[in-house]
PDB file of N, CA and C in Angstrom:
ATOM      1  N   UNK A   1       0.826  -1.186   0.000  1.00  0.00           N
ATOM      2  CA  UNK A   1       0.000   0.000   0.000  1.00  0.00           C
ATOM      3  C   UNK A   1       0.866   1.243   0.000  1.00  0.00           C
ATOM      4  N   UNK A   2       0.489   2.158  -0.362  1.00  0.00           N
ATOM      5  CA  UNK A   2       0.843   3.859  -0.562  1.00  0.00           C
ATOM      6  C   UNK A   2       0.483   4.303   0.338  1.00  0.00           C
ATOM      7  N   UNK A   3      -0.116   5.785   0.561  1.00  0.00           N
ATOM      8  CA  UNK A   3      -0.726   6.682   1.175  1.00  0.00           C
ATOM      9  C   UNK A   3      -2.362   6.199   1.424  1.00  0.00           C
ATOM     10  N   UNK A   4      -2.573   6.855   2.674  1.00  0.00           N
ATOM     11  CA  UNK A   4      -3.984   6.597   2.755  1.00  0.00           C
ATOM     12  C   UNK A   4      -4.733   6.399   2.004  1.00  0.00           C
ATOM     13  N   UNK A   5      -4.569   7.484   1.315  1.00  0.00           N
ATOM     14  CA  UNK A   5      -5.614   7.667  -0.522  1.00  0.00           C
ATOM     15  C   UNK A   5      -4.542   6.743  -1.282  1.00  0.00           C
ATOM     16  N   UNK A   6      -3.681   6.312  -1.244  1.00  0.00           N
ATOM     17  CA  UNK A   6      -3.357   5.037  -2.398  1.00  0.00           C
ATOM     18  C   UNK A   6      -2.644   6.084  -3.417  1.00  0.00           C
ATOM     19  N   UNK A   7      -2.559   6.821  -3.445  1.00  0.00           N
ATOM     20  CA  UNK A   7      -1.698   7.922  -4.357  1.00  0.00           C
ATOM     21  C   UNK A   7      -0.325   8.129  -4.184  1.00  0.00           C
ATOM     22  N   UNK A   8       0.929   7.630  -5.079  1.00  0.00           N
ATOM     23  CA  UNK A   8       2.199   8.446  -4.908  1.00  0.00           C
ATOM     24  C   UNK A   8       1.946   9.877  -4.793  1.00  0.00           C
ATOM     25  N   UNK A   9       2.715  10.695  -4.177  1.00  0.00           N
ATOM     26  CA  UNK A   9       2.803  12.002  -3.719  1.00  0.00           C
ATOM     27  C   UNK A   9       4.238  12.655  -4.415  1.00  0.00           C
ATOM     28  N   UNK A  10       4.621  13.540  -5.166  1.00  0.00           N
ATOM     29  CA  UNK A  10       5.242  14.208  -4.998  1.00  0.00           C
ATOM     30  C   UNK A  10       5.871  15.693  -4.373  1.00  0.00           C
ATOM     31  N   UNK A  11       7.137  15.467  -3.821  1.00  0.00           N
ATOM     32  CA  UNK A  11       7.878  16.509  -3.312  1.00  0.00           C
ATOM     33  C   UNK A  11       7.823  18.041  -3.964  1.00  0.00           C
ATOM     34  N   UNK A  12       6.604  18.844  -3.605  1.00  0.00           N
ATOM     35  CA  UNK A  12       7.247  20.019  -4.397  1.00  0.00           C
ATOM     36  C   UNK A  12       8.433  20.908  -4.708  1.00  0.00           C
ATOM     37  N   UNK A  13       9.092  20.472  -3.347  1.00  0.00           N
ATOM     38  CA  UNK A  13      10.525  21.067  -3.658  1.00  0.00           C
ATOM     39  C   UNK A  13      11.270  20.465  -4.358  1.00  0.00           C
ATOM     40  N   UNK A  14      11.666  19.605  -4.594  1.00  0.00           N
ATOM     41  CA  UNK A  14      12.228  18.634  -5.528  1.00  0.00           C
ATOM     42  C   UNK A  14      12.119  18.032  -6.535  1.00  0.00           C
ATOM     43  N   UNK A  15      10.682  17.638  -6.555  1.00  0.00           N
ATOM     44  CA  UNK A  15      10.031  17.056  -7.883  1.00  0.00           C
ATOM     45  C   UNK A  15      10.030  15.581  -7.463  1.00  0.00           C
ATOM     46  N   UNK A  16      10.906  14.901  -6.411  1.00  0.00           N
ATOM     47  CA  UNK A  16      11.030  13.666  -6.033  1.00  0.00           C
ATOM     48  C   UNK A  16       9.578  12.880  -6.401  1.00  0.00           C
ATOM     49  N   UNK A  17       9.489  11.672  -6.397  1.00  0.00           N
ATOM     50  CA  UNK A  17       8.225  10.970  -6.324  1.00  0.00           C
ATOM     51  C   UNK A  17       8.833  10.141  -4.532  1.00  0.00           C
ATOM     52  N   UNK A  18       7.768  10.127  -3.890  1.00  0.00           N
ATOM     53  CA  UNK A  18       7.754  10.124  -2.609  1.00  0.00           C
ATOM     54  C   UNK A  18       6.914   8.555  -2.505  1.00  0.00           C
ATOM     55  N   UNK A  19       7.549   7.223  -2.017  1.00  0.00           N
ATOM     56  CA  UNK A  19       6.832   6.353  -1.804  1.00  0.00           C
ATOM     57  C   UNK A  19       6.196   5.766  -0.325  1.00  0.00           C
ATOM     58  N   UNK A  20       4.997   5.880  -0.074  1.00  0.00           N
ATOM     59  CA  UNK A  20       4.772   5.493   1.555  1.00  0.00           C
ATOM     60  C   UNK A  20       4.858   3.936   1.674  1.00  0.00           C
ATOM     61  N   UNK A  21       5.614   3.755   2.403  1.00  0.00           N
ATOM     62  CA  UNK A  21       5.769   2.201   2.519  1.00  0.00           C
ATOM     63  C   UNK A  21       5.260   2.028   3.909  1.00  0.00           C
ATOM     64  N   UNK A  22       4.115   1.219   4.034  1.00  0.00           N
ATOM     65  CA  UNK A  22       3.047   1.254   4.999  1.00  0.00           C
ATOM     66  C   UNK A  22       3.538  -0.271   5.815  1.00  0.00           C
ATOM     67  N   UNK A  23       4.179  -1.337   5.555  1.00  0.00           N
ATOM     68  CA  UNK A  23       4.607  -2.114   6.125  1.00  0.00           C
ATOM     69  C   UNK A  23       4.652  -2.458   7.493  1.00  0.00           C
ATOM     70  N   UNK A  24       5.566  -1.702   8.024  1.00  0.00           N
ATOM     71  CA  UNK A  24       5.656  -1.644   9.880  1.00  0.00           C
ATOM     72  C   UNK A  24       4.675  -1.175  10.350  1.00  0.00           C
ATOM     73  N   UNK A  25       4.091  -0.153   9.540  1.00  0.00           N
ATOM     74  CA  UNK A  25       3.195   0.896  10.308  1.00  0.00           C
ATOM     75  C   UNK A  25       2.081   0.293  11.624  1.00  0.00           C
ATOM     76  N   UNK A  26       1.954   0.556  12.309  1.00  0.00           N
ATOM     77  CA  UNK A  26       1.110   0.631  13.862  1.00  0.00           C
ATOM     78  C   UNK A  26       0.177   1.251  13.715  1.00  0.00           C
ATOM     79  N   UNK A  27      -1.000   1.026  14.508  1.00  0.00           N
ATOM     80  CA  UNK A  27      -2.224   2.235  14.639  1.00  0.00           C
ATOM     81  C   UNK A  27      -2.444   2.503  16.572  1.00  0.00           C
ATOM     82  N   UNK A  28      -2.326   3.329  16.902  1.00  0.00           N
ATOM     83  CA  UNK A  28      -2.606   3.333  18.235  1.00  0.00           C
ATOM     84  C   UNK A  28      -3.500   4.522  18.308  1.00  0.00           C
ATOM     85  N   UNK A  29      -3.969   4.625  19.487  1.00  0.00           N
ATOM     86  CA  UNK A  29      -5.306   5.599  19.968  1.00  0.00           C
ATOM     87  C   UNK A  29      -4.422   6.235  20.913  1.00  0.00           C
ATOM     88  N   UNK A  30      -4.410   7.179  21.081  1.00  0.00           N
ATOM     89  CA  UNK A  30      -3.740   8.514  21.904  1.00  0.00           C
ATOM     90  C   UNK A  30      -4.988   9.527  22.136  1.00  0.00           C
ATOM     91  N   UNK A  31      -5.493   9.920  23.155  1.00  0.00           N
ATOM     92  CA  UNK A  31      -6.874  11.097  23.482  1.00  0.00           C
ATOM     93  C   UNK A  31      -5.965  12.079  24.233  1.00  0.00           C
ATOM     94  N   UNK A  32      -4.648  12.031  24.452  1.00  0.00           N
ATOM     95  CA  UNK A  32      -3.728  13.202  25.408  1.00  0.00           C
ATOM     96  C   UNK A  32      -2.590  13.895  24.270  1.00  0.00           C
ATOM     97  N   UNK A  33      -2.095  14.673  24.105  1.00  0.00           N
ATOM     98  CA  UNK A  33      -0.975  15.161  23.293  1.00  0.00           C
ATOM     99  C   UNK A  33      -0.251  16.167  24.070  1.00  0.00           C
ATOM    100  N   UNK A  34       0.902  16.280  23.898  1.00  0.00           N
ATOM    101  CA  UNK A  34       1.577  17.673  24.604  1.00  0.00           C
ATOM    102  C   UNK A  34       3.052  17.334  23.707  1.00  0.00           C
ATOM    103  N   UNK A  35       3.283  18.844  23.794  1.00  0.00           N
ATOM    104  CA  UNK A  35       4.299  19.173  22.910  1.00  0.00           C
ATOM    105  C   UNK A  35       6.082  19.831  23.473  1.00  0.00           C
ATOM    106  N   UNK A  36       7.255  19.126  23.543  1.00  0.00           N
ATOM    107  CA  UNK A  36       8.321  19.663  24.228  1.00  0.00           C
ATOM    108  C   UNK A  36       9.511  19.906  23.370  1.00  0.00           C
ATOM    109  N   UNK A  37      10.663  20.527  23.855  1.00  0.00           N
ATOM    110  CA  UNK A  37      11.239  20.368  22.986  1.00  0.00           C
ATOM    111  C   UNK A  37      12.101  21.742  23.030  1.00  0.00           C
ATOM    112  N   UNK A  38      13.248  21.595  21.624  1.00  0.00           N
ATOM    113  CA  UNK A  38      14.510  23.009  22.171  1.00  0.00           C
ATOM    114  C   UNK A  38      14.947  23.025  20.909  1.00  0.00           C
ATOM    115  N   UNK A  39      16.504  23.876  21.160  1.00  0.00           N
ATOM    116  CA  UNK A  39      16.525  23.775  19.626  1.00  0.00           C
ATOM    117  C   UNK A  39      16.851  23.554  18.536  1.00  0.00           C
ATOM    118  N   UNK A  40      17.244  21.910  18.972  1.00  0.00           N
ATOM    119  CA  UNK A  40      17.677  20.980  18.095  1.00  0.00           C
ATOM    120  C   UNK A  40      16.460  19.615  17.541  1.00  0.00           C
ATOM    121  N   UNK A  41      15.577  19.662  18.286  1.00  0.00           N
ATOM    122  CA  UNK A  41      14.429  18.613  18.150  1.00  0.00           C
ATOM    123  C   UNK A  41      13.256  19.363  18.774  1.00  0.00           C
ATOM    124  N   UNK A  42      12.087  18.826  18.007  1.00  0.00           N
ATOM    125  CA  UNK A  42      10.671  19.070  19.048  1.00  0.00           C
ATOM    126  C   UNK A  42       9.669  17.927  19.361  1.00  0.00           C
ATOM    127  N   UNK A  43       9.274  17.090  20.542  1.00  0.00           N
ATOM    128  CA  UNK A  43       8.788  15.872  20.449  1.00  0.00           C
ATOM    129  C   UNK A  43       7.621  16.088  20.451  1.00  0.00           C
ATOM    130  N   UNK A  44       6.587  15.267  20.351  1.00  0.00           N
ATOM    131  CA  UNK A  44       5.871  14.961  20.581  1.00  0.00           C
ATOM    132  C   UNK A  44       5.228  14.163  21.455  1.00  0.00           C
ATOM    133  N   UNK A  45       4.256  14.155  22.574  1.00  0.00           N
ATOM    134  CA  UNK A  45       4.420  12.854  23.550  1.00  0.00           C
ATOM    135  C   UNK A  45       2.580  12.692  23.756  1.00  0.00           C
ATOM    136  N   UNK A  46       2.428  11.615  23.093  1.00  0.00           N
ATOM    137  CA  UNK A  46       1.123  10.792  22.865  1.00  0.00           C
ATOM    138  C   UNK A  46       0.688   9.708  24.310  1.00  0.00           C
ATOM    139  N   UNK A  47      -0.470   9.629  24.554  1.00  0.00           N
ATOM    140  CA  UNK A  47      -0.913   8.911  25.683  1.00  0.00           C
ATOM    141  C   UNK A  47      -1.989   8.819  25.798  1.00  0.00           C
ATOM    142  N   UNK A  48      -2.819   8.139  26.673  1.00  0.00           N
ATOM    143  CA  UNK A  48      -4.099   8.112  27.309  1.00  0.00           C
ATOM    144  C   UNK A  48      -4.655   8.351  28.916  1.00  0.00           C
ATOM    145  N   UNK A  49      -5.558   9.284  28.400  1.00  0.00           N
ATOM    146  CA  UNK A  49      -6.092   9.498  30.046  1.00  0.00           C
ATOM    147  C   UNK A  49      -6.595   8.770  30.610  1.00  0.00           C
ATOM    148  N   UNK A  50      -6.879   8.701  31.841  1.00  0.00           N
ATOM    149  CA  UNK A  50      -7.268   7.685  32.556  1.00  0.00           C
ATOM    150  C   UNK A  50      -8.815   7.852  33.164  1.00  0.00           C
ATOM    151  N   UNK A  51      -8.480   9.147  33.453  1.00  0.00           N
ATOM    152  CA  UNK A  51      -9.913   9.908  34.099  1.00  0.00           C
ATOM    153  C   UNK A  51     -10.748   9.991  33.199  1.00  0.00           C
ATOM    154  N   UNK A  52     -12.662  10.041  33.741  1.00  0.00           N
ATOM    155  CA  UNK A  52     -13.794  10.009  32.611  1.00  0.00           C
ATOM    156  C   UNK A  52     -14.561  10.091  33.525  1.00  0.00           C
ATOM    157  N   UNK A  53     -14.034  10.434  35.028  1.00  0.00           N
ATOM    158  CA  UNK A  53     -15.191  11.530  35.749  1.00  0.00           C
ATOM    159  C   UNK A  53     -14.628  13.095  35.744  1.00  0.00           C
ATOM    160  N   UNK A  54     -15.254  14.061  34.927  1.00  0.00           N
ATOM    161  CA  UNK A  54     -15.178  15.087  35.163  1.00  0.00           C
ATOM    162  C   UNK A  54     -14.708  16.200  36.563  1.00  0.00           C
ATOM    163  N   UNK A  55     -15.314  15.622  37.555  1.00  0.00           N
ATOM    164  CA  UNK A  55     -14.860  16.108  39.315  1.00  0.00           C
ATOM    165  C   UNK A  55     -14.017  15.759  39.496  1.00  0.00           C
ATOM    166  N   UNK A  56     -13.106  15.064  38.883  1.00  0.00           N
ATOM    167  CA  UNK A  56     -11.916  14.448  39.426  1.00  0.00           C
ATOM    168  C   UNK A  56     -10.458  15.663  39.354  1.00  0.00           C
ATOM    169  N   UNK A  57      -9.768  16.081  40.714  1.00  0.00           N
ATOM    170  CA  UNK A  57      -8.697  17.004  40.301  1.00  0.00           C
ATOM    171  C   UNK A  57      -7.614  16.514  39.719  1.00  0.00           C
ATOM    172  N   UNK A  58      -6.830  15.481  40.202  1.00  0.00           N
ATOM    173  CA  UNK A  58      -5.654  15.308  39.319  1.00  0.00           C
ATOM    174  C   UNK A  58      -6.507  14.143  37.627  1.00  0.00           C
ATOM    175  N   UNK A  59      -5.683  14.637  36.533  1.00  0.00           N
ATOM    176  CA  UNK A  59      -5.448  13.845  35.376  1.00  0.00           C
ATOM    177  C   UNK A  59      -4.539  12.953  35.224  1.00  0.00           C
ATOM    178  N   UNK A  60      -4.459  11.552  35.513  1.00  0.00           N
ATOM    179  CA  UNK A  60      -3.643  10.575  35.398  1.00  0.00           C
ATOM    180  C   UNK A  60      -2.995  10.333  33.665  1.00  0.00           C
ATOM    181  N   UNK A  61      -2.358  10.906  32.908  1.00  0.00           N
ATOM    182  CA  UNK A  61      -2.167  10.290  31.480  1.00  0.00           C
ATOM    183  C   UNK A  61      -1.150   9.350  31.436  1.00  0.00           C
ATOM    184  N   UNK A  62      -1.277   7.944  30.876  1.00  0.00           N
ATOM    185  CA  UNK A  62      -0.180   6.749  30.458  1.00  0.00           C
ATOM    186  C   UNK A  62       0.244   7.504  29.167  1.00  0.00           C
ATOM    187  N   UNK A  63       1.272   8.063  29.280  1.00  0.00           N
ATOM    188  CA  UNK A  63       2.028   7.831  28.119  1.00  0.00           C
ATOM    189  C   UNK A  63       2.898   6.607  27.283  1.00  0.00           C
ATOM    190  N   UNK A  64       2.602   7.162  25.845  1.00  0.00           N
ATOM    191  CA  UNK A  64       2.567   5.773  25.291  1.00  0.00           C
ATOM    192  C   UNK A  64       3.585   5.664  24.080  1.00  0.00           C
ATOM    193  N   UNK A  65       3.443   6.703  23.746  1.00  0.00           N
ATOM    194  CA  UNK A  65       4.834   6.970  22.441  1.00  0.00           C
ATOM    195  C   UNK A  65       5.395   8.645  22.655  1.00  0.00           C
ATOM    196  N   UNK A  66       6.978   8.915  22.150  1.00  0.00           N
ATOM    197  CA  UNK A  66       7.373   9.739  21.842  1.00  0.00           C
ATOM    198  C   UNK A  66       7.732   9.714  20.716  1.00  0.00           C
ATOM    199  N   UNK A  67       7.313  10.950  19.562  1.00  0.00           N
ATOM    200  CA  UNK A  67       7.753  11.242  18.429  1.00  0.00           C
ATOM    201  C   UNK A  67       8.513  12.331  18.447  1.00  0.00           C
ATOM    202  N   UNK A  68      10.382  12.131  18.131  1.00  0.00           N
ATOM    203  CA  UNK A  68      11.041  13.229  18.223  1.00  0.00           C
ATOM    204  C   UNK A  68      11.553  13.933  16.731  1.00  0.00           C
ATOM    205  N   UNK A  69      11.242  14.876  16.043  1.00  0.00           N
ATOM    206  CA  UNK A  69      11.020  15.763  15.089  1.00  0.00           C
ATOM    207  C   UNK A  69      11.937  17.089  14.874  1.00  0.00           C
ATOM    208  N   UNK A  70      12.835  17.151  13.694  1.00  0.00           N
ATOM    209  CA  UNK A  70      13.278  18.128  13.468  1.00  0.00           C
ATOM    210  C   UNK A  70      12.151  19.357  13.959  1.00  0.00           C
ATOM    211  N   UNK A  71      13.435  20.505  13.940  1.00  0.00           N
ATOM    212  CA  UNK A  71      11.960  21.535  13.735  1.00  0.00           C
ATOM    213  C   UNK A  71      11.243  22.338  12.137  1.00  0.00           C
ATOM    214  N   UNK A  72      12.136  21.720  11.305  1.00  0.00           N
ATOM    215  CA  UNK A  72      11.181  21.836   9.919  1.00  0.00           C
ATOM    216  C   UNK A  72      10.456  20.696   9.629  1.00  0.00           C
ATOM    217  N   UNK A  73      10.708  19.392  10.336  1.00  0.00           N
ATOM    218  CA  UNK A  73       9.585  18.227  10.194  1.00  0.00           C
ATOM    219  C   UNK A  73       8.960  18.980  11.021  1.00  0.00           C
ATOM    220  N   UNK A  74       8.702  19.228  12.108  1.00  0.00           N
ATOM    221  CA  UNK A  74       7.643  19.947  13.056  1.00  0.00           C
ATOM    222  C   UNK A  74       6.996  20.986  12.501  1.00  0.00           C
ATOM    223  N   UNK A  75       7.847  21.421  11.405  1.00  0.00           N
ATOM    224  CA  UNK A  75       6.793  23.188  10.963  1.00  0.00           C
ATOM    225  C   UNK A  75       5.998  22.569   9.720  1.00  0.00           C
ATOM    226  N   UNK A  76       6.488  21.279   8.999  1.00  0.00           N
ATOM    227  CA  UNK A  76       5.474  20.953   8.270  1.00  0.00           C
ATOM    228  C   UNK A  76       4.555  19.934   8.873  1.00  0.00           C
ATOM    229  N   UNK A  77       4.524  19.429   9.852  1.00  0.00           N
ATOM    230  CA  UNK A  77       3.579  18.992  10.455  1.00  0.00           C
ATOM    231  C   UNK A  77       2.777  19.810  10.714  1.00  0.00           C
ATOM    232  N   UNK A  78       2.670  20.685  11.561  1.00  0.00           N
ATOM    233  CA  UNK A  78       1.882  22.189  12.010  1.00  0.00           C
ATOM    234  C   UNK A  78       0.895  22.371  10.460  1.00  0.00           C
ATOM    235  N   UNK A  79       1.614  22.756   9.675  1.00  0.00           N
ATOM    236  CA  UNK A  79       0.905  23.447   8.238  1.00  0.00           C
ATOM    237  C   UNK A  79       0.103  21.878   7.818  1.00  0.00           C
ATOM    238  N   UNK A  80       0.665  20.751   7.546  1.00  0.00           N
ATOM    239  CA  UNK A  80      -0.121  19.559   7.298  1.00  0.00           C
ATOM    240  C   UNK A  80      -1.779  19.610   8.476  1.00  0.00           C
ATOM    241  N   UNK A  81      -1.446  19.562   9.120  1.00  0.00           N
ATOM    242  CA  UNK A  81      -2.376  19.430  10.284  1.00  0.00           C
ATOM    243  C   UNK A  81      -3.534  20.467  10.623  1.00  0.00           C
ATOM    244  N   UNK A  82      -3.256  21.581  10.806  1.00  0.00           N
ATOM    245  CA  UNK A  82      -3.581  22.692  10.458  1.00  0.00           C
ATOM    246  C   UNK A  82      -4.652  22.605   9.191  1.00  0.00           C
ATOM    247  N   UNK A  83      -4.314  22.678   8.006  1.00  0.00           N
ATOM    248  CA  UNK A  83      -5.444  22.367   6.754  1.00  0.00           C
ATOM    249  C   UNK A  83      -5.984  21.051   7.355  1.00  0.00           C
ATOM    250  N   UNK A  84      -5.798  20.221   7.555  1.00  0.00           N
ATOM    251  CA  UNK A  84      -6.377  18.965   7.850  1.00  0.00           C
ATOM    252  C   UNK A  84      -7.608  19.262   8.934  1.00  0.00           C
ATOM    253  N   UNK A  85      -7.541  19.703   9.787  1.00  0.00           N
ATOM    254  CA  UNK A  85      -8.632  20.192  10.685  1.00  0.00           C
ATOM    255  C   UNK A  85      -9.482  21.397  10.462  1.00  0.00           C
ATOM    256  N   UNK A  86      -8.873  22.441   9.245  1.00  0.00           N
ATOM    257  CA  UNK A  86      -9.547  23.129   8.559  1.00  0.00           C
ATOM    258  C   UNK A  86     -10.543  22.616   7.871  1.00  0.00           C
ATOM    259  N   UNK A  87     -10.372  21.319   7.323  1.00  0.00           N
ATOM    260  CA  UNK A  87     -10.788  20.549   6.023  1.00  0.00           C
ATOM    261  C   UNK A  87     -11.987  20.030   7.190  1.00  0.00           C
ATOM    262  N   UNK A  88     -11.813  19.496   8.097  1.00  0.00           N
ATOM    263  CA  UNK A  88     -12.777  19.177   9.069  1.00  0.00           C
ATOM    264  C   UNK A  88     -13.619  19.706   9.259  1.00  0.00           C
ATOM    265  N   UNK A  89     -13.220  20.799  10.086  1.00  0.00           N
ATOM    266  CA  UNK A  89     -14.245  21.709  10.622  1.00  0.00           C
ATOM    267  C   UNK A  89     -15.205  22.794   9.892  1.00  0.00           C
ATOM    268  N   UNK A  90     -14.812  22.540   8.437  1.00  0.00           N
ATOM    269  CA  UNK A  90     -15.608  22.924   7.104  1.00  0.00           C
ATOM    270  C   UNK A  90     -16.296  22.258   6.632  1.00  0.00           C
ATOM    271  N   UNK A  91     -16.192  20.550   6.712  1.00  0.00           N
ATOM    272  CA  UNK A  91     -17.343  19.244   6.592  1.00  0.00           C
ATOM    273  C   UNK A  91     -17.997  19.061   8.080  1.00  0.00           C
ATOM    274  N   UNK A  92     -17.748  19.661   9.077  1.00  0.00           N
ATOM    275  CA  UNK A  92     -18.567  19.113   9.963  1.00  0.00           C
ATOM    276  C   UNK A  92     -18.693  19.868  11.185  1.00  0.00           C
ATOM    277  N   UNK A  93     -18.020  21.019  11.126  1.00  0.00           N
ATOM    278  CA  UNK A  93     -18.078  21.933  12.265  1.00  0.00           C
ATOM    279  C   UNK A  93     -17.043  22.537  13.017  1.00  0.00           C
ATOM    280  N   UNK A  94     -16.889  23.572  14.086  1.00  0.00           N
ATOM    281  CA  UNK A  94     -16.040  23.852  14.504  1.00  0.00           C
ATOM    282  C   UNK A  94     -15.638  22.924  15.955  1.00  0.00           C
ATOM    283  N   UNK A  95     -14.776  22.736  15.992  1.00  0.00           N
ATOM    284  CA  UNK A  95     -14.136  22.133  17.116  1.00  0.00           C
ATOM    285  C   UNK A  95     -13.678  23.055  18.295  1.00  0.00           C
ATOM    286  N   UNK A  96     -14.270  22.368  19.553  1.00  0.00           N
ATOM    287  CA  UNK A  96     -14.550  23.557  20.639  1.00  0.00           C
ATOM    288  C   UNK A  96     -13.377  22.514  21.489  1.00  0.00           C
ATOM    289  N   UNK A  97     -11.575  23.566  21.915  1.00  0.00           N
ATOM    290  CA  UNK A  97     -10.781  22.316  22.855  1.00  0.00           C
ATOM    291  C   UNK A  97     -10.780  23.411  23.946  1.00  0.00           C
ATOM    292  N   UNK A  98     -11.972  24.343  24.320  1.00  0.00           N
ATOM    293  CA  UNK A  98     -12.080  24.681  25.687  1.00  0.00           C
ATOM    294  C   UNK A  98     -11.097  26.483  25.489  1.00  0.00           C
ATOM    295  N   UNK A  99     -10.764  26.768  24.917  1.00  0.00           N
ATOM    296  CA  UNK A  99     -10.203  27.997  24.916  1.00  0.00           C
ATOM    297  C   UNK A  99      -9.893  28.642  23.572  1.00  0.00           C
ATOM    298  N   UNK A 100      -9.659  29.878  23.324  1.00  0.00           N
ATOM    299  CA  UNK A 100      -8.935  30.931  22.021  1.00  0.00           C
ATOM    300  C   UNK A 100      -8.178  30.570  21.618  1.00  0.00           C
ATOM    301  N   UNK A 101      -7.476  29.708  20.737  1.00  0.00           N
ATOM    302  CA  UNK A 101      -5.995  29.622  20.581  1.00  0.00           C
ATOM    303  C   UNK A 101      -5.189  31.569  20.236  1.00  0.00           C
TER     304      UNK A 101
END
């Protein structure tokens, strides 16, 4: 398999043809995200909460993977992601995560 959509992709900067080789790939469920990092890498750190009573003061999260990321893999992640939830919230609504960004 390719890309989600089954499509080679090319590199606009390059012209490269870009192949996704889906092989190893994993699927895991993560409902926690937080973002760290300096200025040689920026990670990513994926997990699950534990809590699902609301009254509860502390948030227990199992973290479960770290993804560690240049910071131009990180700035095109941002812009990937970014339209991607644009693309969302234009088929189905705005997404409310509790504050203004």
């Amino acid at each position: 398999m390719n890309t989600p959509d089954s499509t080679p992709q090319t590199d606009s900067e390059s012209e490269k043809k870009i192949v996704w080789n889906d092989e190893a790939l994993r699927s895991h469920y993560a409902n926690v995200v937080n973002v760290v990092g300096g200025r040689e890498e920026i990670s990513l750190l994926f997990g699950q909460s534990r809590n699902w009573k609301p009254e509860e003061q502390e948030v227990i999260v199992d973290l479960s993977h770290k993804m560690v990321l240049s910071p131009l893999s990180a700035k095109r992640l941002a812009f990937i992601l970014s339209r991607a939830v644009a693309a969302y919230e234009q088929a189905y609504g705005a997404i409310d995560i509790g504050f203004k960004p």
